[in-house]
Protein backbone atom coordinates (compact mmCIF):
# COMPACT_ATOMS: atom_id res chain seq x y z
CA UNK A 1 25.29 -4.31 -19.95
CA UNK A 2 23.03 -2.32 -21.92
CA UNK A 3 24.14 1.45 -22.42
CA UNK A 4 20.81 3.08 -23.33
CA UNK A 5 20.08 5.84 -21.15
CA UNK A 6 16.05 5.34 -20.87
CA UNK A 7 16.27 1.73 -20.72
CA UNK A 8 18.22 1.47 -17.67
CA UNK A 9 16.26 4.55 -15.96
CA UNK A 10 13.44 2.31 -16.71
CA UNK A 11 14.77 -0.69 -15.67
CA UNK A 12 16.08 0.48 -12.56
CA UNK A 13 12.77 2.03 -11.45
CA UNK A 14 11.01 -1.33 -12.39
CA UNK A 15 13.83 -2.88 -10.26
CA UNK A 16 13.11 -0.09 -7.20
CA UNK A 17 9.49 -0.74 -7.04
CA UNK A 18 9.80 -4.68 -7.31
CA UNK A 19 12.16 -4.29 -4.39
CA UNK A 20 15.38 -5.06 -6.18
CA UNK A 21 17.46 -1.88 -4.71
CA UNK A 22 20.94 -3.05 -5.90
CA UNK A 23 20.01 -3.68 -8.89
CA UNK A 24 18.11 -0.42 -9.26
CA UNK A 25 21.02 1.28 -7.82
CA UNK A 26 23.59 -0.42 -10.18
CA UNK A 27 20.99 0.59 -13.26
CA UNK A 28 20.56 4.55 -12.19
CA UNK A 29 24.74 4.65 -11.39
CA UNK A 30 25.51 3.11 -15.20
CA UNK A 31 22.32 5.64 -16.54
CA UNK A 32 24.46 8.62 -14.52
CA UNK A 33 27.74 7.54 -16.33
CA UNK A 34 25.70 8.59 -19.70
CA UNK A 35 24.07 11.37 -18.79
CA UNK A 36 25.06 12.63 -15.37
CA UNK A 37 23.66 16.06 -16.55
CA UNK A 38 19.60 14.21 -15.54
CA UNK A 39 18.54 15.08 -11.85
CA UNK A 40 15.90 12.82 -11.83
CA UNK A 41 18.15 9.81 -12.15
CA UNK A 42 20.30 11.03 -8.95
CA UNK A 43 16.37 11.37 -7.61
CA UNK A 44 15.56 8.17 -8.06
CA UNK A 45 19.07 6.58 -6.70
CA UNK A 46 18.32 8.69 -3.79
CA UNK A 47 14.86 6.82 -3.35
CA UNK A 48 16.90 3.51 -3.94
CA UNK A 49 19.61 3.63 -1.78
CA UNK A 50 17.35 5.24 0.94
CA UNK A 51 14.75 2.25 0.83
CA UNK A 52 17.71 -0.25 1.29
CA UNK A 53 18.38 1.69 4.30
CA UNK A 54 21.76 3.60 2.92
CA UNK A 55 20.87 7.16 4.32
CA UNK A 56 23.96 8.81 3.43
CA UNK A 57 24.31 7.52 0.24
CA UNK A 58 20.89 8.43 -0.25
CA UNK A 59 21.32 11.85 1.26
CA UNK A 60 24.25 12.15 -1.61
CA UNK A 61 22.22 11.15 -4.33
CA UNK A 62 19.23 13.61 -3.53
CA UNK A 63 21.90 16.27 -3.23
CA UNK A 64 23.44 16.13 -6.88
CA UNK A 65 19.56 16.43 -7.75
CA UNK A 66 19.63 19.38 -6.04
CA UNK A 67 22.77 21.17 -7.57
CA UNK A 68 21.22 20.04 -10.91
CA UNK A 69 17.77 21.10 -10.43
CA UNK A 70 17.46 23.47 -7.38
CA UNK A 71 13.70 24.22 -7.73
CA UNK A 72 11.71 20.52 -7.12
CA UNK A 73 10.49 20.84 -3.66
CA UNK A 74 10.57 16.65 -3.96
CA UNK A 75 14.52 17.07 -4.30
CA UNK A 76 14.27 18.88 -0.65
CA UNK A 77 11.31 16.64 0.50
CA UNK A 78 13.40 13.10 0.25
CA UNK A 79 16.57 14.37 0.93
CA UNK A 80 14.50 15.89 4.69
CA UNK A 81 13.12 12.25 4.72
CA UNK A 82 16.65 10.48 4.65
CA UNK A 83 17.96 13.00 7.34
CA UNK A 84 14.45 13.00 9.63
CA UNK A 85 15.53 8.78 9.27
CA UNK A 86 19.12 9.68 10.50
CA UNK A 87 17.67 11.49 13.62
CA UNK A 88 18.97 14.84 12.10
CA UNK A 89 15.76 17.03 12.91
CA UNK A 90 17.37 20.20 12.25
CA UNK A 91 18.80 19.54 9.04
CA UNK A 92 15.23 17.63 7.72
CA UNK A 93 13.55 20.88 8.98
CA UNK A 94 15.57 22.79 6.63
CA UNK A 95 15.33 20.42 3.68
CA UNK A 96 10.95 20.32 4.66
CA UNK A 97 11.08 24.00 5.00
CA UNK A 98 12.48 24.42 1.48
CA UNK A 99 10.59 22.22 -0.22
CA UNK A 100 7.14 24.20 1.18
CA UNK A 101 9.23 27.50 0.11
CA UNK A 102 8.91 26.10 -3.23
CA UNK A 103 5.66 24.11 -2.91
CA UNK A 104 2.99 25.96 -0.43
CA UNK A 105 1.12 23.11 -1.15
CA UNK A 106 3.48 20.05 0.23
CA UNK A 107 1.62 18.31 2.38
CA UNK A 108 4.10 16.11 3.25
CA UNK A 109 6.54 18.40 3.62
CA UNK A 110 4.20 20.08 6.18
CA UNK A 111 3.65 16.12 7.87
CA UNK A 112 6.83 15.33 8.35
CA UNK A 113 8.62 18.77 9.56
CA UNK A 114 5.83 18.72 12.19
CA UNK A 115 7.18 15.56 12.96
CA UNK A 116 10.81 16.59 13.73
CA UNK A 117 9.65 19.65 15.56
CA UNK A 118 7.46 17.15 17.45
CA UNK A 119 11.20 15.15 18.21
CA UNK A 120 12.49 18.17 19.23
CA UNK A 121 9.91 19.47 21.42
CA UNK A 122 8.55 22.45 19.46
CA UNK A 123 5.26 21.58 20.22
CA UNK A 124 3.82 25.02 18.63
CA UNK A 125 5.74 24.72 15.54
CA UNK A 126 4.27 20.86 15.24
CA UNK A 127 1.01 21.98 15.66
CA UNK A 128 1.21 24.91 13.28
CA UNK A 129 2.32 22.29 10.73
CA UNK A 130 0.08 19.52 10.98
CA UNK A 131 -3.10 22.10 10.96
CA UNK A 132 -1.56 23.17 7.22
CA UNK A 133 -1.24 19.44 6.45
CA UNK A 134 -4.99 19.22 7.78
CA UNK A 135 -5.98 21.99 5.60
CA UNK A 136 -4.07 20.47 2.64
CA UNK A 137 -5.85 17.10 3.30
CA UNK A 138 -8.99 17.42 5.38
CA UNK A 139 -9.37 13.84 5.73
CA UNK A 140 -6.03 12.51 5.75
CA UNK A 141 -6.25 10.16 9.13
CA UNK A 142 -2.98 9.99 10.49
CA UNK A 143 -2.73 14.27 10.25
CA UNK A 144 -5.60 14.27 12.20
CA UNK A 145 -4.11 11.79 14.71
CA UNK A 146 -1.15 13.65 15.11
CA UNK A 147 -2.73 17.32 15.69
CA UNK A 148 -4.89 15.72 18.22
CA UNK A 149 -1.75 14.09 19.79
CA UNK A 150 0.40 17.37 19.81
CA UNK A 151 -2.83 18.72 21.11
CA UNK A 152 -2.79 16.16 24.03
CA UNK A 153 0.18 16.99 25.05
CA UNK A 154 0.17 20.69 24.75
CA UNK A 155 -2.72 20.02 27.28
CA UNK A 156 -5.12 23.06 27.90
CA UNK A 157 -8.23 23.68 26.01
CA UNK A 158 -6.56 23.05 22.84
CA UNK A 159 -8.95 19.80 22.21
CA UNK A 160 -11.84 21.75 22.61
């Protein structure tokens, strides 16, 4: 087992993307035994373990980023992601709202905490939140979809 730090952060990315999460997993774990001072490489477990469907792992992993580096709004983004997956609105909403906190700019951040307020019947909030995705990303489809589906169902004039 090789025990260089940027080869196995590589490797383990290269393993992520080809699909390969245990392996990935087992790469970024061994790369955290050598340097568990890196937030990325807790990051990019996080991503890992939360593609191979291992949420509160995941949720772990994104967590440690956090404590190490408390200012990415992506920390707070995919850790939202992993709870929004769990069906844990309220705590994703707090994660999303962070990471826009940070980032005014999120867009997904904005997408997907519309999303859970959607789930939790917030219509308002939703809508508020998928108009600043639209205005992030004029001609981003499925924002557009969504407002007008929030819209929909708010009923009223708001299609107008």
């Amino acid at each position: 087992m090789p025990n260089h730090f940027k080869a196995l952060f590589n490797r383990g990315f290269a393993f992520d993307k080809i699909g390969e999460f245990d392996r990935a997993i087992q790469d970024y774990s061994t790369a955290i035994s050598i340097d568990p001072s890196n937030a990325f490489t807790y990051y990019n477990k996080g991503i890992s373990l939360d593609r191979k469907g291992d949420f509160d792992e995941a949720i772990k992993s994104f967590s440690k980023a956090i404590e190490l580096e408390a200012n990415n709004a992506d920390f707070f983004h995919n850790r939202g992601f992993a709870f929004r997956k769990k069906r844990e609105y309220q705590n994703a909403i707090k994660d999303y709202s962070k990471a826009i906190e940070l980032d005014g700019k999120h867009f997904k951040a904005y997408y997907n905490r519309a999303f859970c307020w959607d789930k939790l019947s917030k219509l308002e909030e939703a809508e508020q939140d998928y108009l600043q995705a639209v205005n992030l990303q004029a001609t981003n489809i499925s924002a557009l979809h969504h407002l007008g589906t929030i819209r929909e169902k708010m009923g009223g004039d708001r299609l107008s």
